[in-house]
C-alpha atoms as a PDB file:
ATOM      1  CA  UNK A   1       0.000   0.000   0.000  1.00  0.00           C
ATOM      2  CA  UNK A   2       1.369   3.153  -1.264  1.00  0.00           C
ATOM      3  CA  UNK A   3       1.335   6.055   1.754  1.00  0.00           C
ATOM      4  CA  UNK A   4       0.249   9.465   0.606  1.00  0.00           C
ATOM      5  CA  UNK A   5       2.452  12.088   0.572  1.00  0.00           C
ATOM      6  CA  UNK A   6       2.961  14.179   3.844  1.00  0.00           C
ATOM      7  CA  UNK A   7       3.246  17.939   3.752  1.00  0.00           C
ATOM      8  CA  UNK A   8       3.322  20.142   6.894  1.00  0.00           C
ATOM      9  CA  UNK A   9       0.715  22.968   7.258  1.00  0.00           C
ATOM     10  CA  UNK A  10       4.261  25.727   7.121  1.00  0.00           C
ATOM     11  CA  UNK A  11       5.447  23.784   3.612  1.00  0.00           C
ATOM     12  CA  UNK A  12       1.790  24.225   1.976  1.00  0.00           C
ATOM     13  CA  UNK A  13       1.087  28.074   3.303  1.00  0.00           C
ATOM     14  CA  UNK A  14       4.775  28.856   1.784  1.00  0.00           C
ATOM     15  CA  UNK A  15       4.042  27.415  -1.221  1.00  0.00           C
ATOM     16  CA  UNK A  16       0.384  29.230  -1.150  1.00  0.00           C
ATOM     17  CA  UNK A  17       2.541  32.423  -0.853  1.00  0.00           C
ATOM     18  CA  UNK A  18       5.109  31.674  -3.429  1.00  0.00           C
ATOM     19  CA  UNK A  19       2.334  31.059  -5.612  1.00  0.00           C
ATOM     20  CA  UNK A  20       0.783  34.140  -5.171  1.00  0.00           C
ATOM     21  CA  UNK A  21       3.692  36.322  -4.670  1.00  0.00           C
ATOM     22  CA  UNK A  22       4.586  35.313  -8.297  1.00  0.00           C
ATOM     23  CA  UNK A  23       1.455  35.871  -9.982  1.00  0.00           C
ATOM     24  CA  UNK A  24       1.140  39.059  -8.244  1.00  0.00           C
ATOM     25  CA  UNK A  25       4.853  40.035  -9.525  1.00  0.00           C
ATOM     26  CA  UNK A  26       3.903  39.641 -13.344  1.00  0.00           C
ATOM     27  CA  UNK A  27       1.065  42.230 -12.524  1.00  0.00           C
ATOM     28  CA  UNK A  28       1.568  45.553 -14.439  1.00  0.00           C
ATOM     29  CA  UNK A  29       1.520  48.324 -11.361  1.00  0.00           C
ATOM     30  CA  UNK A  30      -0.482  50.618  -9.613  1.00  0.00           C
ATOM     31  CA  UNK A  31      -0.592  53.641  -7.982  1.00  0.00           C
ATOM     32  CA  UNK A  32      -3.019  54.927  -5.736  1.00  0.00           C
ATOM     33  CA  UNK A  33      -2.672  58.002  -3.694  1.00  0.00           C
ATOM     34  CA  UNK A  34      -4.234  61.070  -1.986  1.00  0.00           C
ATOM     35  CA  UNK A  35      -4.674  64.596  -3.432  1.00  0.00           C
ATOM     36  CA  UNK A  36      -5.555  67.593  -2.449  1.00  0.00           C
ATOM     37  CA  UNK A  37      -8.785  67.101  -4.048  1.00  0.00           C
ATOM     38  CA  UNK A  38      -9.480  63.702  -3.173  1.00  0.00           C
ATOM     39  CA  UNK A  39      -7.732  60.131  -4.253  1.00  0.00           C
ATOM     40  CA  UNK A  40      -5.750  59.337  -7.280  1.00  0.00           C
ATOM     41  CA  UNK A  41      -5.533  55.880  -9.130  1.00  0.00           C
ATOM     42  CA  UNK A  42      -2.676  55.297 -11.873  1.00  0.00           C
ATOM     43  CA  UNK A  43      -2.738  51.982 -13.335  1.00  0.00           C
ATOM     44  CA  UNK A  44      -0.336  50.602 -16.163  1.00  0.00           C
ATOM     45  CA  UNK A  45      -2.884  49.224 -18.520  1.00  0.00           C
ATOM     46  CA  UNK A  46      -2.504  48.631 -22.180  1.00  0.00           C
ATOM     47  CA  UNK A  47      -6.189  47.658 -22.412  1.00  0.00           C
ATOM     48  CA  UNK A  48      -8.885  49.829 -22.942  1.00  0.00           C
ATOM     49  CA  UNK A  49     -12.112  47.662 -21.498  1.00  0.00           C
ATOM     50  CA  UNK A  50     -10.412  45.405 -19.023  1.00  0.00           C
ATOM     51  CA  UNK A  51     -10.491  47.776 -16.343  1.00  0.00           C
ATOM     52  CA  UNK A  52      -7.751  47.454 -13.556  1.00  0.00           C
ATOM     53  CA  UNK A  53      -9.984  51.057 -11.333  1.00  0.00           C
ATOM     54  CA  UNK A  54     -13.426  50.851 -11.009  1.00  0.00           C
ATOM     55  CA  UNK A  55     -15.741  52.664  -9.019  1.00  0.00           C
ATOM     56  CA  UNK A  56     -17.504  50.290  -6.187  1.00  0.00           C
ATOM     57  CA  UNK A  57     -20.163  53.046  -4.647  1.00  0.00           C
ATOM     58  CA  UNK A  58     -20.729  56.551  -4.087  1.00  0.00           C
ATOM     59  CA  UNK A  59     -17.272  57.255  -2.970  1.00  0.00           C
ATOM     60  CA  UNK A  60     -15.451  54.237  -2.686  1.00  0.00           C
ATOM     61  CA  UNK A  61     -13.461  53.044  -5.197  1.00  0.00           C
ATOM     62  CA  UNK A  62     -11.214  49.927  -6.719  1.00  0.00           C
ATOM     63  CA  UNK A  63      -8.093  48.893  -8.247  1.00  0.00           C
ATOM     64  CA  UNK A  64      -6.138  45.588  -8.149  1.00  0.00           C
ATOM     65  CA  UNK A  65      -3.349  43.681  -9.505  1.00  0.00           C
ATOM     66  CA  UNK A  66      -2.791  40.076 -10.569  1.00  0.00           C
ATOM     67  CA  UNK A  67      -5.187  37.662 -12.382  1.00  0.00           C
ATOM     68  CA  UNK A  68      -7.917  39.723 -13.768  1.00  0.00           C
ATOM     69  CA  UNK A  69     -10.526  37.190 -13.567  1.00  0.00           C
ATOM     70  CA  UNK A  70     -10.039  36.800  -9.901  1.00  0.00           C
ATOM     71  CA  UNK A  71     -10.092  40.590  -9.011  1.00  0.00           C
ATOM     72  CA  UNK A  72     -13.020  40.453 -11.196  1.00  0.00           C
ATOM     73  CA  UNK A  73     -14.530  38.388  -9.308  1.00  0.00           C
ATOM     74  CA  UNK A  74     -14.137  40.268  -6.146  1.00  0.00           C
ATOM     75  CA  UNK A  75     -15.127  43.542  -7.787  1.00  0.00           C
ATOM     76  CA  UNK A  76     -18.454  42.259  -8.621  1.00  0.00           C
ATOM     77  CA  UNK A  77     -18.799  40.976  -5.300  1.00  0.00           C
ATOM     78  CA  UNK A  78     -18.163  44.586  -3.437  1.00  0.00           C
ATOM     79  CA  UNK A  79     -20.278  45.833  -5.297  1.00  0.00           C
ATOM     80  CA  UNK A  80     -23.455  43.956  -4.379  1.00  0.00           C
ATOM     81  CA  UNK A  81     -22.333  43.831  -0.917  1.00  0.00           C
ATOM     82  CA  UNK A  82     -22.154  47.726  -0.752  1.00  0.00           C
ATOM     83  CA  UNK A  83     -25.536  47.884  -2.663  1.00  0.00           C
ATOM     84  CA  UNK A  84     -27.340  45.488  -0.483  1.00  0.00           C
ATOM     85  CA  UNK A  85     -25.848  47.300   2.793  1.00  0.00           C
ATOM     86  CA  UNK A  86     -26.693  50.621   0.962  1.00  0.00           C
ATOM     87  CA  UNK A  87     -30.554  49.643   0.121  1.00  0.00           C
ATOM     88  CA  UNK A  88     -31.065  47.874   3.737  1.00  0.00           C
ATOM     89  CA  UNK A  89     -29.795  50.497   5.564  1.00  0.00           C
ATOM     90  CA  UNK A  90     -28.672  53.809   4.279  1.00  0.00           C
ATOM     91  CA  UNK A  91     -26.203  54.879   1.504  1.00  0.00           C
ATOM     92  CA  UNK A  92     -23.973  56.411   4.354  1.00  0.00           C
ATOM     93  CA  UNK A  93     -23.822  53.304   5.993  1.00  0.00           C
ATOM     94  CA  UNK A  94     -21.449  51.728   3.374  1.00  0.00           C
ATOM     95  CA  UNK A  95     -17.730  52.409   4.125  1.00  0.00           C
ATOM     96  CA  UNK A  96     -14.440  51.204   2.811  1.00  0.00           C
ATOM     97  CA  UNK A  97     -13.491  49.975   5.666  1.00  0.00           C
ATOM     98  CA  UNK A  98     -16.780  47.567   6.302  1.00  0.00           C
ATOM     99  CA  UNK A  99     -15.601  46.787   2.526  1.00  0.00           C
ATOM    100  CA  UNK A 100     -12.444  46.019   3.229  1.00  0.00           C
ATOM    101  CA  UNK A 101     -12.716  44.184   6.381  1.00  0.00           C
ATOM    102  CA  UNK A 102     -15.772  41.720   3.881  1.00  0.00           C
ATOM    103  CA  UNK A 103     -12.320  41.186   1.168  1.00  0.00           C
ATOM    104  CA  UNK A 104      -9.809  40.701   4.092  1.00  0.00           C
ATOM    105  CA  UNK A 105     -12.405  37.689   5.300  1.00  0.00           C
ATOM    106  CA  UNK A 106     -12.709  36.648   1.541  1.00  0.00           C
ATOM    107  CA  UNK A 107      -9.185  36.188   0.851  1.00  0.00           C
ATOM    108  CA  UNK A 108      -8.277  34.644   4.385  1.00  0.00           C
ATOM    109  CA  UNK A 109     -10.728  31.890   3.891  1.00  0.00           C
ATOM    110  CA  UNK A 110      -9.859  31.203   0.083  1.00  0.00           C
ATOM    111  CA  UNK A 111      -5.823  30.955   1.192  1.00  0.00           C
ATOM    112  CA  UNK A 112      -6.339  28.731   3.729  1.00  0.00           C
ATOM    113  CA  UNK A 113      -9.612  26.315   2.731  1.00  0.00           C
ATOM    114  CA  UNK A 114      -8.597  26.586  -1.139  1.00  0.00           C
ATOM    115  CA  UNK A 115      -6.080  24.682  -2.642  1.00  0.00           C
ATOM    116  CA  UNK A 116      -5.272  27.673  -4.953  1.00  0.00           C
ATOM    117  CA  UNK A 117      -4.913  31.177  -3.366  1.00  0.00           C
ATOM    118  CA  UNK A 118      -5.918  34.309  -5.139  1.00  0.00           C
ATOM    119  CA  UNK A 119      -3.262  35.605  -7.415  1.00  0.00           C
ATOM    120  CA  UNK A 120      -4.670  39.235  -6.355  1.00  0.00           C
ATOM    121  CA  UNK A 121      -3.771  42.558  -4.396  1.00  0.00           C
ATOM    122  CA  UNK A 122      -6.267  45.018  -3.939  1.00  0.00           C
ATOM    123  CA  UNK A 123      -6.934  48.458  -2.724  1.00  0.00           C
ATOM    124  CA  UNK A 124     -10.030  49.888  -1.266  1.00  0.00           C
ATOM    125  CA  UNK A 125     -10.184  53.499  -1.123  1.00  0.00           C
ATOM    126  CA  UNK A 126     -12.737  56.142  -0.309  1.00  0.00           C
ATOM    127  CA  UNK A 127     -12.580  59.701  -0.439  1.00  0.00           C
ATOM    128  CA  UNK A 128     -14.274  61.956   2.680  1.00  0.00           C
ATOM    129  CA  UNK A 129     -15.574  65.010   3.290  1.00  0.00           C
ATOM    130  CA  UNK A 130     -12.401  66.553   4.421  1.00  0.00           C
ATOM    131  CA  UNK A 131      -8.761  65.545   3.229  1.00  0.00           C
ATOM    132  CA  UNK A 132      -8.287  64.234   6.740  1.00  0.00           C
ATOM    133  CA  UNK A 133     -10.881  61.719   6.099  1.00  0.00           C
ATOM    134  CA  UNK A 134      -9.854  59.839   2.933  1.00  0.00           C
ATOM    135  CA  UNK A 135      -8.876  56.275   3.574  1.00  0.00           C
ATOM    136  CA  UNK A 136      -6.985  53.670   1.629  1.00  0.00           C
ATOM    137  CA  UNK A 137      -6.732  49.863   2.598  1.00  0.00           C
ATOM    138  CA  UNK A 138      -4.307  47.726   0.896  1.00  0.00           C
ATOM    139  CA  UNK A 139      -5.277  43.641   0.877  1.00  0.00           C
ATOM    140  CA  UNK A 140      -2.977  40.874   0.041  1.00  0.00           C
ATOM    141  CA  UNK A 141      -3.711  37.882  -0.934  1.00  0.00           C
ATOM    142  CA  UNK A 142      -3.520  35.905   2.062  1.00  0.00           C
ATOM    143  CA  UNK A 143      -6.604  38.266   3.688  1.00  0.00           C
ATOM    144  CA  UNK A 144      -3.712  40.809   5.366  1.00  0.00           C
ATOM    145  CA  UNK A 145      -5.255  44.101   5.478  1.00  0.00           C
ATOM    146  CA  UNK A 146      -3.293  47.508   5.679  1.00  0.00           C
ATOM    147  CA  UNK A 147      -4.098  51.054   6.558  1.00  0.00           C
ATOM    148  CA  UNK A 148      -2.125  53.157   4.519  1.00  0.00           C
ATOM    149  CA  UNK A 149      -2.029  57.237   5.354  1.00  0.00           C
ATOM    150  CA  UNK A 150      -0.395  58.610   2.157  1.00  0.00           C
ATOM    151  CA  UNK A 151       0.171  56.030  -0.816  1.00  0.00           C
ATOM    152  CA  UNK A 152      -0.792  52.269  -2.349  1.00  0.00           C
ATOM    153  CA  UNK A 153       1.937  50.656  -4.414  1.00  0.00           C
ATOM    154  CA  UNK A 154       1.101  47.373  -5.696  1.00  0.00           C
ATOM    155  CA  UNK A 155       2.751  45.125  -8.729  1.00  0.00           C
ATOM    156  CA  UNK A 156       5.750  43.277  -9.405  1.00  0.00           C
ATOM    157  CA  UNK A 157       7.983  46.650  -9.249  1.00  0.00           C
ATOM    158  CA  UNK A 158       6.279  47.820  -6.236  1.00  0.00           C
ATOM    159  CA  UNK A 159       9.525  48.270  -4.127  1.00  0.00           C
ATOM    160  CA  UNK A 160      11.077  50.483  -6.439  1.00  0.00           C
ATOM    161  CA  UNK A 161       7.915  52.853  -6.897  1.00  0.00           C
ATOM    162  CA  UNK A 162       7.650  52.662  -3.270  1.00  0.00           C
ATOM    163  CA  UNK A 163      11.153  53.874  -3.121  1.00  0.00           C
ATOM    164  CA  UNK A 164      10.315  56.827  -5.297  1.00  0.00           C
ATOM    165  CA  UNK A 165       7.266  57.666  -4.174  1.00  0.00           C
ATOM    166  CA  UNK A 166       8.633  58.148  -0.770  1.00  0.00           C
ATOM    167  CA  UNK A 167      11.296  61.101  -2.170  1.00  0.00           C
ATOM    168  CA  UNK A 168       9.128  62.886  -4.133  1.00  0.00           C
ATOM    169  CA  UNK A 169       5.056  62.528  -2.674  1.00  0.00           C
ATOM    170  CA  UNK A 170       4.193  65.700  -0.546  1.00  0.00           C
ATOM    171  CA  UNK A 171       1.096  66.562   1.320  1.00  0.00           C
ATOM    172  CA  UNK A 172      -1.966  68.765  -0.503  1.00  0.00           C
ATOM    173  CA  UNK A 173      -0.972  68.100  -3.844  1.00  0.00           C
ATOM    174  CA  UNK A 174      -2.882  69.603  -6.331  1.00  0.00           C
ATOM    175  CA  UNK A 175      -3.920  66.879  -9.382  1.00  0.00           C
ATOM    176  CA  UNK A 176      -1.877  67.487 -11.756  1.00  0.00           C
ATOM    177  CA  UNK A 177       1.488  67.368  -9.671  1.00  0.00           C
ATOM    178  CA  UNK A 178      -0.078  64.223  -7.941  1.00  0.00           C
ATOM    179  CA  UNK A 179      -0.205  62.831 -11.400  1.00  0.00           C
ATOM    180  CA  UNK A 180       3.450  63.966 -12.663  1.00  0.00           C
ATOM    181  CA  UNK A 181       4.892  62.177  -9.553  1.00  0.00           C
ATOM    182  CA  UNK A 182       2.440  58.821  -9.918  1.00  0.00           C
ATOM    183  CA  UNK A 183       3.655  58.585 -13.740  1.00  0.00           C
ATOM    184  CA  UNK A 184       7.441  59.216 -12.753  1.00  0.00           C
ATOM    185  CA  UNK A 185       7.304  56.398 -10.011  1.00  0.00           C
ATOM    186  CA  UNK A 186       5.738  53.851 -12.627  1.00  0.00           C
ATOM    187  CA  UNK A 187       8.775  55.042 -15.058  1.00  0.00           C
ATOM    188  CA  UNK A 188      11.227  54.267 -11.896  1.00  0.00           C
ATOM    189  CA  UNK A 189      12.130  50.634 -12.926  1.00  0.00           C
ATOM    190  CA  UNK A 190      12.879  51.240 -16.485  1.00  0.00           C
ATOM    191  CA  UNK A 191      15.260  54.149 -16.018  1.00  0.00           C
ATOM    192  CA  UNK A 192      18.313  52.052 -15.758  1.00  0.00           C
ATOM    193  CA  UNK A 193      17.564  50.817 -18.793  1.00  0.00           C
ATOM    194  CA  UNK A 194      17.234  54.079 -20.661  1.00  0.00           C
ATOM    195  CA  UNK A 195      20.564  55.253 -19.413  1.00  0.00           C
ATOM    196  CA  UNK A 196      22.885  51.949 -20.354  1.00  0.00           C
ATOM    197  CA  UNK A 197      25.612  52.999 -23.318  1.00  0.00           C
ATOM    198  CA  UNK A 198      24.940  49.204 -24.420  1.00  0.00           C
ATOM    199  CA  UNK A 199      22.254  48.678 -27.268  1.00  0.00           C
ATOM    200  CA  UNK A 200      22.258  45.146 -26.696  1.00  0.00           C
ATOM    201  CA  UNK A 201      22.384  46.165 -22.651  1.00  0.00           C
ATOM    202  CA  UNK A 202      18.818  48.210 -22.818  1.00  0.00           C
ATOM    203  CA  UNK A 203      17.258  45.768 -25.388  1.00  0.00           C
ATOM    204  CA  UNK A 204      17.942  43.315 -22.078  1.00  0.00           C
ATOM    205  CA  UNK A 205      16.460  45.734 -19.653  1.00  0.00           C
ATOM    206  CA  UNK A 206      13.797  46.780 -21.663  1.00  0.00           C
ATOM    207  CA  UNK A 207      12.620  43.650 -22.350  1.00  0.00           C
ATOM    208  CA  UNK A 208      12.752  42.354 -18.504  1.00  0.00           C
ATOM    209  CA  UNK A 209      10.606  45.818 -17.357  1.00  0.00           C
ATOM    210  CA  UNK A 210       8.001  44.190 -20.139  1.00  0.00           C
ATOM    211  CA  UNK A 211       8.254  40.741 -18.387  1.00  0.00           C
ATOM    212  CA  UNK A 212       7.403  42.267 -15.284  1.00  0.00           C
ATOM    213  CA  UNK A 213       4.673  44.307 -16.649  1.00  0.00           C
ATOM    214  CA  UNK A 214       6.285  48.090 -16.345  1.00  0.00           C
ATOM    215  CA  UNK A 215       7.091  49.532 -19.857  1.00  0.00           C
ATOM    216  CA  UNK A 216       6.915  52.612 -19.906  1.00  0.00           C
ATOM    217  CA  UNK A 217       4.623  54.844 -18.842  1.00  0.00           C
ATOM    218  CA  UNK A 218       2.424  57.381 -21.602  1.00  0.00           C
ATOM    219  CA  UNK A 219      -1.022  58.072 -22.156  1.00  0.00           C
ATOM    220  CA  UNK A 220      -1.870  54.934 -24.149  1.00  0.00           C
ATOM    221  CA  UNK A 221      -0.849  52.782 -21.409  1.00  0.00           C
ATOM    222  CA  UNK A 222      -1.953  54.172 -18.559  1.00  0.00           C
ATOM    223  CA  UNK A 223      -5.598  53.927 -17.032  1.00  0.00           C
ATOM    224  CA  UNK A 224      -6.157  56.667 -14.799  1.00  0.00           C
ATOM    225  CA  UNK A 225      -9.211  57.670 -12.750  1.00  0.00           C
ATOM    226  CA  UNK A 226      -9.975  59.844  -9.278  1.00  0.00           C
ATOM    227  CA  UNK A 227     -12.203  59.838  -6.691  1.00  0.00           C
ATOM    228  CA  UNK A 228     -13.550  63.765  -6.556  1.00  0.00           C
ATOM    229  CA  UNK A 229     -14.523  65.148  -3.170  1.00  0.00           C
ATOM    230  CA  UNK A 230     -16.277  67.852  -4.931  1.00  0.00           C
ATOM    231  CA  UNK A 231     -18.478  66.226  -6.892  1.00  0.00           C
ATOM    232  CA  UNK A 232     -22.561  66.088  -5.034  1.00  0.00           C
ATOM    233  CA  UNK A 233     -22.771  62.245  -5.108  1.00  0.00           C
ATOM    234  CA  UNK A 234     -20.707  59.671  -6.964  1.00  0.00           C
ATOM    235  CA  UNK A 235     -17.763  60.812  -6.804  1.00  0.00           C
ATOM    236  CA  UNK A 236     -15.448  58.675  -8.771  1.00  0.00           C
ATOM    237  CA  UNK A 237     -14.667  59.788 -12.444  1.00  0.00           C
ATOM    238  CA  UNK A 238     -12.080  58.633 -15.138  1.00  0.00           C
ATOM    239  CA  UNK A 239      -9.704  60.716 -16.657  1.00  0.00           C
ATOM    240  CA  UNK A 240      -9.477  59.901 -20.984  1.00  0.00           C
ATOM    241  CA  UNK A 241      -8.375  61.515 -24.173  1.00  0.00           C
ATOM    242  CA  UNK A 242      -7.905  65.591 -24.053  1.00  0.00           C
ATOM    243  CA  UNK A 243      -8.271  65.796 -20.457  1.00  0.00           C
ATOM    244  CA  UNK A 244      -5.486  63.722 -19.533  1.00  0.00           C
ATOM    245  CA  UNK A 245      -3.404  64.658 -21.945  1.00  0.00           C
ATOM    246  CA  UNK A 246      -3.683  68.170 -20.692  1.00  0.00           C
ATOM    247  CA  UNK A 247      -2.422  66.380 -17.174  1.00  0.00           C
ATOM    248  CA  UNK A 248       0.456  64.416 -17.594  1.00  0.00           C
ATOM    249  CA  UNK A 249       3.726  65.903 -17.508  1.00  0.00           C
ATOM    250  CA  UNK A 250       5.526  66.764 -20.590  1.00  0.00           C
ATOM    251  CA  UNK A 251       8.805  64.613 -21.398  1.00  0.00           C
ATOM    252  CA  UNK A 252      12.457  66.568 -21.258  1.00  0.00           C
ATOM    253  CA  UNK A 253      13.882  66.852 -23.881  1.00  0.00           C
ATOM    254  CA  UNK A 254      17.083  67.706 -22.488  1.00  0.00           C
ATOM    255  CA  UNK A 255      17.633  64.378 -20.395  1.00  0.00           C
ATOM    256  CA  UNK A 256      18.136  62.278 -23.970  1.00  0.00           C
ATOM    257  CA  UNK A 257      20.991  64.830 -24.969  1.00  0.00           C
ATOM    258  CA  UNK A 258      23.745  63.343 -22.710  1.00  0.00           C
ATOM    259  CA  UNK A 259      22.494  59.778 -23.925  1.00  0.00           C
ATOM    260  CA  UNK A 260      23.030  60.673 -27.458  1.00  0.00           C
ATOM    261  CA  UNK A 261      26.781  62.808 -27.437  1.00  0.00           C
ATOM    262  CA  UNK A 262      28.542  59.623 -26.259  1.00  0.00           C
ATOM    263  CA  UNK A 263      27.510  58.011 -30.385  1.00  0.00           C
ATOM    264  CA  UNK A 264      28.265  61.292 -31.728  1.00  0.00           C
ATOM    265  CA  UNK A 265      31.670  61.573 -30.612  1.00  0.00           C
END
C-alpha cells in the first residue's frame, strides 16, 4: 500500500505564498494616492475595457493587480455587498473599511480552505468630506489588510515605486502634480535601462521591465481615474483623451541629450 504524501501545514502556506507572490509580480503596477482634491488611481494598462480602477459606490473606489478574472470576481462581489448594505440600511452606511474588512475575510478563507490562493492585491479606497478623512486599505492575498495614510503601491515593481514615491510625494498636492509624480514612479524601474551605453544592454532591460509588466509609462498605457470630493454624489470619475493629456507631464527633452553625445563623438 502506497502512503500518501505528507506535507506540513508551514510547507503548503509557503508554497500558497510563493504562488501568489509570483502571480502578483507579473502584474503591471499601480498607484493609488491622496490629493488635495481627493484620491488618485494610476494603473499601467494597455487595455482599454479590461479595467484594472473601477468605481464600487458613491465614494469608494477599486483597483487591483494580478489575475484579472479573480479581481473580477471580487469587484463584482463589493459591489453587491455595498448595494445590499446601501438599500437595507442607508447609503452612508457603506464604508471602505466595512468593505475592506468583507475582502480581508474573503481572501483569508480562500488561502487557507482553497487549494489555490488568489493571485490578487487590492486596494479599497474612499474619499471623505475633508482631506483628513480619505482612507486607503491595501489587501494581500492571504486576507492581510493595511491602513495606509499617504500612498498604495502594488505590482511586481512595487519596491522600487515605493522607493520613489517616498522622495518625491508631498502633502496637498494639487492633481496634476499628484499625477506627474504617480507617472514618474511607474517610469522608476525602467530608467536604468534608458541610461545603459549598451544597445544590446537596454534591449535586455527593456525587455525584462516588459516581463514584469512596467514599460513605460504614456497616455496609451496608462488607465487613470480619481475619486472627486467635490463632486454632489458619486464621486469617482475617469480621466481619458484631451483631459489627460492636458495632465500628464511633458517629457524633457534635455535628459536624452547626454544619452546621445557619447555616439556622436
Amino acid at each position: 500500500m502506497t502512503m500518501p504524501l505528507y506535507a506540513s501545514p508551514e510547507q503548503l502556506m509557503r508554497e500558497r505564498s510563493e504562488l501568489a507572490r509570483k502571480g502578483i509580480a507579473r502584474g503591471r503596477s499601480v498607484v493609488v494616492l491622496k490629493y488635495a482634491g481627493g484620491v488618485l488611481f494610476v494603473a499601467e494598462n494597455p487595455s482599454a475595457t479590461l479595467h484594472k480602477v473601477s468605481e464600487i459606490y458613491d465614494r469608494i473606489g477599486f483597483a487591483a493587480v494580478g489575475r484579472y478574472s479573480e479581481f473580477e470576481n471580487l469587484r463584482v462581489a463589493g459591489i453587491r455587498h455595498a448595494d445590499l448594505k446601501g438599500y437595507q440600511y442607508d447609503r452612508r452606511d457603506v464604508s471602505a473599511r466595512a468593505l475592506a474588512n468583507a475582502y480581508a475575510a474573503t481572501l483569508g478563507s480562500i488561502f487557507t480552505e482553497q487549494l489555490k490562493p488568489f493571485e490578487v492585491e487590492v486596494c479599497v479606497a474612499e474619499v471623505g468630506a475633508s482631506a483628513a478623512e480619505d482612507q486607503l486599505y491595501r489587501l494581500t492575498y492571504d486576507g492581510s489588510i493595511f491602513d495606509e495614510p499617504q500612498y498604495v503601491v502594488m505590482g511586481g515593481q512595487n519596491e522600487k515605486i515605493a522607493a520613489k514615491l517616498k522622495e518625491t510625494f508631498e502633502d496637498g498636492l494639487d492633481l496634476q502634480a499628484a499625477l506627474g509624480v504617480a507617472v514618474a514612479a511607474l517610469r522608476t524601474p525602467i530608467q536604468p535601462s534608458t541610461s545603459s551605453t549598451s544597445s544590446a544592454g537596454s534591449s535586455s532591460a527593456s525587455s525584462s521591465a516588459s516581463a514584469n509588466g512596467n514599460g513605460e509609462a504614456d497616455p496609451i498605457k496608462l488607465e487613470v481615474a480619481v475619486l472627486d470630493r467635490d463632486r454632489p454624489r458619486r464621486s469617482f470619475r475617469r480621466l481619458t483623451g484631451t483631459v489627460l493629456d492636458s495632465l500628464l507631464p511633458v517629457p524633457d527633452p534635455q535628459r536624452e541629450e547626454p544619452e546621445a553625445k557619447p555616439d556622436s563623438e
